[in-house]
N, C-alpha and C. Protein backbone atom coordinates (compact mmCIF):
# COMPACT_ATOMS: atom_id res chain seq x y z
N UNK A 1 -16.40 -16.32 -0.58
CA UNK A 1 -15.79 -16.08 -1.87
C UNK A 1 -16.29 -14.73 -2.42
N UNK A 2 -14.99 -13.99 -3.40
CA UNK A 2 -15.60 -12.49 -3.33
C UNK A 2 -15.81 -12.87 -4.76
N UNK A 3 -17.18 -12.34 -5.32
CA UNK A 3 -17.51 -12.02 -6.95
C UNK A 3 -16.94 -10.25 -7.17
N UNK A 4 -17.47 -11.05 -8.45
CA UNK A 4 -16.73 -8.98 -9.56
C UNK A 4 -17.20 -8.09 -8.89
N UNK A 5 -18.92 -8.30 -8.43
CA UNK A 5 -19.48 -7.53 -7.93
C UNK A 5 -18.81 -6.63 -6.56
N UNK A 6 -18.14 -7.46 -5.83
CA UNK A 6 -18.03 -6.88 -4.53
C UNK A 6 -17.05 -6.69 -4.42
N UNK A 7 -15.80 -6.81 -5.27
CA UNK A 7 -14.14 -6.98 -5.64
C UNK A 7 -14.01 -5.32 -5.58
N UNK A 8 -14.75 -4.88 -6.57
CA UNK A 8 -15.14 -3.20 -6.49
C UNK A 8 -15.08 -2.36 -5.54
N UNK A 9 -15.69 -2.57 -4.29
CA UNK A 9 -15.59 -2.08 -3.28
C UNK A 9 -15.27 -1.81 -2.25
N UNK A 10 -13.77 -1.74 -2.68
CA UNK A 10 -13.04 -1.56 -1.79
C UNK A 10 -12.37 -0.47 -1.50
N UNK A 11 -12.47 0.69 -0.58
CA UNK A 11 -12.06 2.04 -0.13
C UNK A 11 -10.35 2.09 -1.02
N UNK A 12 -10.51 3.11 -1.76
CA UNK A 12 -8.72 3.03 -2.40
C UNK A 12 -7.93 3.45 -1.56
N UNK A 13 -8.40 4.62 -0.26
CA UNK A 13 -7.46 4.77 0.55
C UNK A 13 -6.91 3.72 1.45
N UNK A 14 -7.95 2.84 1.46
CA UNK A 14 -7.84 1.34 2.54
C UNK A 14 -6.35 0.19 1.30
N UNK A 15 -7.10 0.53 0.06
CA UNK A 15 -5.88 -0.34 -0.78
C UNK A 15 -4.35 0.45 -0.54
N UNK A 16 -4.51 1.43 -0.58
CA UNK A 16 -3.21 2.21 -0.88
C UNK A 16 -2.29 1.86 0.79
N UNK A 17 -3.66 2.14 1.69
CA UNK A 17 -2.43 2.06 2.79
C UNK A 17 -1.87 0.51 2.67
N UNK A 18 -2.73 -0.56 2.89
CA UNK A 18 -2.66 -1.74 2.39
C UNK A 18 -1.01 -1.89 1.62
N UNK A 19 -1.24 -1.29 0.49
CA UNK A 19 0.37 -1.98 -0.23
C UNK A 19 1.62 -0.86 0.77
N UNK A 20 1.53 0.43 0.94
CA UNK A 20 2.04 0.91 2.10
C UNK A 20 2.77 -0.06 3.14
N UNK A 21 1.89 -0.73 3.76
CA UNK A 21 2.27 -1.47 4.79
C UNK A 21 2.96 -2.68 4.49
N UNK A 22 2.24 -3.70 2.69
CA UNK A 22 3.31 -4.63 2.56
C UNK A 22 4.43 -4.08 2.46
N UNK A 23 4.87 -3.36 1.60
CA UNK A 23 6.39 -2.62 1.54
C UNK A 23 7.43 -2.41 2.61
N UNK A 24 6.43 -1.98 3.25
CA UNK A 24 7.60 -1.41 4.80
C UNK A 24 8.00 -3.03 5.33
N UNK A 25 6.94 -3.70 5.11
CA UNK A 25 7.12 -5.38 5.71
C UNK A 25 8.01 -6.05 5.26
N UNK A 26 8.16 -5.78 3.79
CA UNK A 26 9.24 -6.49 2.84
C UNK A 26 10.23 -5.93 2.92
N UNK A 27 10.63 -4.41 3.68
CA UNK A 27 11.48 -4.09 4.23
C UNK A 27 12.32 -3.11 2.48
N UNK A 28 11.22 -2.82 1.81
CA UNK A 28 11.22 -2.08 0.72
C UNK A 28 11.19 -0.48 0.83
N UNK A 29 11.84 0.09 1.74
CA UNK A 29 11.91 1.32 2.36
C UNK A 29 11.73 2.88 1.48
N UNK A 30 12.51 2.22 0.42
CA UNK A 30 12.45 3.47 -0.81
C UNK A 30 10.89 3.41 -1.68
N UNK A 31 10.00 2.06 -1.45
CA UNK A 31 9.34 2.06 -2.52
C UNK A 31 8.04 2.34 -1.62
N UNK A 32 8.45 2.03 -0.04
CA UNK A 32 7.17 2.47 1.10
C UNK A 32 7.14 3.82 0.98
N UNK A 33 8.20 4.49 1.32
CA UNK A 33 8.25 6.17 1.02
C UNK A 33 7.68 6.96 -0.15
N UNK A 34 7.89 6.50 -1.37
CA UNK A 34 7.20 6.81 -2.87
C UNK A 34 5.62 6.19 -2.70
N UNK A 35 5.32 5.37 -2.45
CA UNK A 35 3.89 4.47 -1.89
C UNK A 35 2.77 5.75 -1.06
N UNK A 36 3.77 5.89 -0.01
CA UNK A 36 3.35 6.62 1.12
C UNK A 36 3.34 8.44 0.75
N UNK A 37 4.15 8.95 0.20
CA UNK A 37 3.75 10.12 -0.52
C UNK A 37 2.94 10.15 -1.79
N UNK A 38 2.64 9.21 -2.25
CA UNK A 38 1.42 9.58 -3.53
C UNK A 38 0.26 9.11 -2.53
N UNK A 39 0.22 8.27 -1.83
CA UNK A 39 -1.13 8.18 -0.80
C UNK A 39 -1.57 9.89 -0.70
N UNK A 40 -0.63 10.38 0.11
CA UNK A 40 -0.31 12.02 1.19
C UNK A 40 -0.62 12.42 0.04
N UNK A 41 -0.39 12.70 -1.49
CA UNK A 41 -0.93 13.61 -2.21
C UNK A 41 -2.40 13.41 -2.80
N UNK A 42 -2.77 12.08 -3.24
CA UNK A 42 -4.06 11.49 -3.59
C UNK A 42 -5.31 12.11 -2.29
N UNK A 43 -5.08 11.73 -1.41
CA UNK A 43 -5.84 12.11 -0.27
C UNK A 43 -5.84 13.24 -0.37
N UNK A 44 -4.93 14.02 -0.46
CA UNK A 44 -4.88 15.95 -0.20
C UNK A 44 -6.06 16.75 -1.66
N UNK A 45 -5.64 15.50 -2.92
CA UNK A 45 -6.66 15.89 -3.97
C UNK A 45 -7.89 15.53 -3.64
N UNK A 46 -8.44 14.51 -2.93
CA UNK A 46 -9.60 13.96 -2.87
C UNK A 46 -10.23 14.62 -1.82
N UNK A 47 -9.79 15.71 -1.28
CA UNK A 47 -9.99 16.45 -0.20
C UNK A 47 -10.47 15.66 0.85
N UNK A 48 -9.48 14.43 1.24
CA UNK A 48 -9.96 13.23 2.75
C UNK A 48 -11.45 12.29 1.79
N UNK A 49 -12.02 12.61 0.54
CA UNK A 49 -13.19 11.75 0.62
C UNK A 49 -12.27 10.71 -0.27
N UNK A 50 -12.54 9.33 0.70
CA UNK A 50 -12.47 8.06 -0.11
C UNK A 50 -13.07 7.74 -1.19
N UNK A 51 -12.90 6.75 -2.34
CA UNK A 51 -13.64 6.40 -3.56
C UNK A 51 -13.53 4.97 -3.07
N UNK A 52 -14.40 4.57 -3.76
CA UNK A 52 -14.05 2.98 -4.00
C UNK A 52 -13.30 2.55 -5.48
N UNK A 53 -12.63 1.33 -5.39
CA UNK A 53 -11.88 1.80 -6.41
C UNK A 53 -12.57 1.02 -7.93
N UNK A 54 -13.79 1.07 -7.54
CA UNK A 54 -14.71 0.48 -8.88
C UNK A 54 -14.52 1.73 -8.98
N UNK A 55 -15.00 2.79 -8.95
CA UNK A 55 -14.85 4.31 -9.56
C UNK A 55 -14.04 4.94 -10.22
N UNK A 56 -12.87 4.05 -9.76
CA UNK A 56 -11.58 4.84 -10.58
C UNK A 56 -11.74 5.22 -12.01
N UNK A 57 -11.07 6.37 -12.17
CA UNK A 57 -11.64 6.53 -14.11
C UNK A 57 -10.05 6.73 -14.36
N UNK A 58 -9.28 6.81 -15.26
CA UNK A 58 -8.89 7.24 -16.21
C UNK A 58 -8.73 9.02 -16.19
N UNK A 59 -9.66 9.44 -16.32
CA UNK A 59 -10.08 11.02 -16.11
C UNK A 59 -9.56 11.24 -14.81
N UNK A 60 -10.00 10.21 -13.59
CA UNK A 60 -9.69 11.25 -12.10
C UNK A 60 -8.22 11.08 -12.06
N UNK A 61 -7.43 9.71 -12.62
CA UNK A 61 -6.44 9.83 -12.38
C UNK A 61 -5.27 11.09 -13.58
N UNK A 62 -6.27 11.27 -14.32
CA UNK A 62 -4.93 12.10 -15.60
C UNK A 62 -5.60 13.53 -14.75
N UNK A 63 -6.66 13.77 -14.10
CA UNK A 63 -6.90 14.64 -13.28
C UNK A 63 -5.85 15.43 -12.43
N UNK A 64 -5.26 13.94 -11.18
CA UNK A 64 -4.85 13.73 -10.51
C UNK A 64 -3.09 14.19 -10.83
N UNK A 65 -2.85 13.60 -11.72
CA UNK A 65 -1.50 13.56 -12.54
C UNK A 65 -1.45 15.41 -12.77
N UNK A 66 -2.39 15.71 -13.27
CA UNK A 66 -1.73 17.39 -14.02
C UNK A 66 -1.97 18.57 -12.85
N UNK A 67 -2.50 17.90 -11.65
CA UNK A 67 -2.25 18.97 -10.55
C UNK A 67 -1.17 19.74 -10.02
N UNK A 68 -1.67 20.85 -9.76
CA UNK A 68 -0.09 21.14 -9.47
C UNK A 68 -0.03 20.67 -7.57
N UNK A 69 1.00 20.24 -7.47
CA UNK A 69 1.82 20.10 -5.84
C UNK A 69 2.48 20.62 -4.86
């Protein structure tokens, strides 16, 4: 059984591909493609380093958001 504690730690690139892959499964093609290019841009900002997604702030993502592409 997972507590709060360890719920946290989970690689966001590992979540992201994760819903990635349900999509394509559910045969959700338009929403795997939109899924799968904000992965391709998140990663390109994070320069390849994973976070866990207890880390996530608010900040990295309005970060993330006003980059240019």
């Amino acid at each position: 059984m997972k507590t709060n504690k360890t719920a946290g730690k989970i690689p966001f690139f590992q979540l992201l591909e994760s819903g990635v892959w349900h999509f394509k499964d559910t045969g959700k093609e338009k929403t795997t493609g939109n899924h799968s290019c904000a992965m391709k841009h998140f990663t390109r900002f994070r320069n390849k380093e994973d976070i866990d997604t207890a880390e996530l702030t608010v900040n990295l993502m309005k970060n993330f958001s006003a980059q240019d592409t």
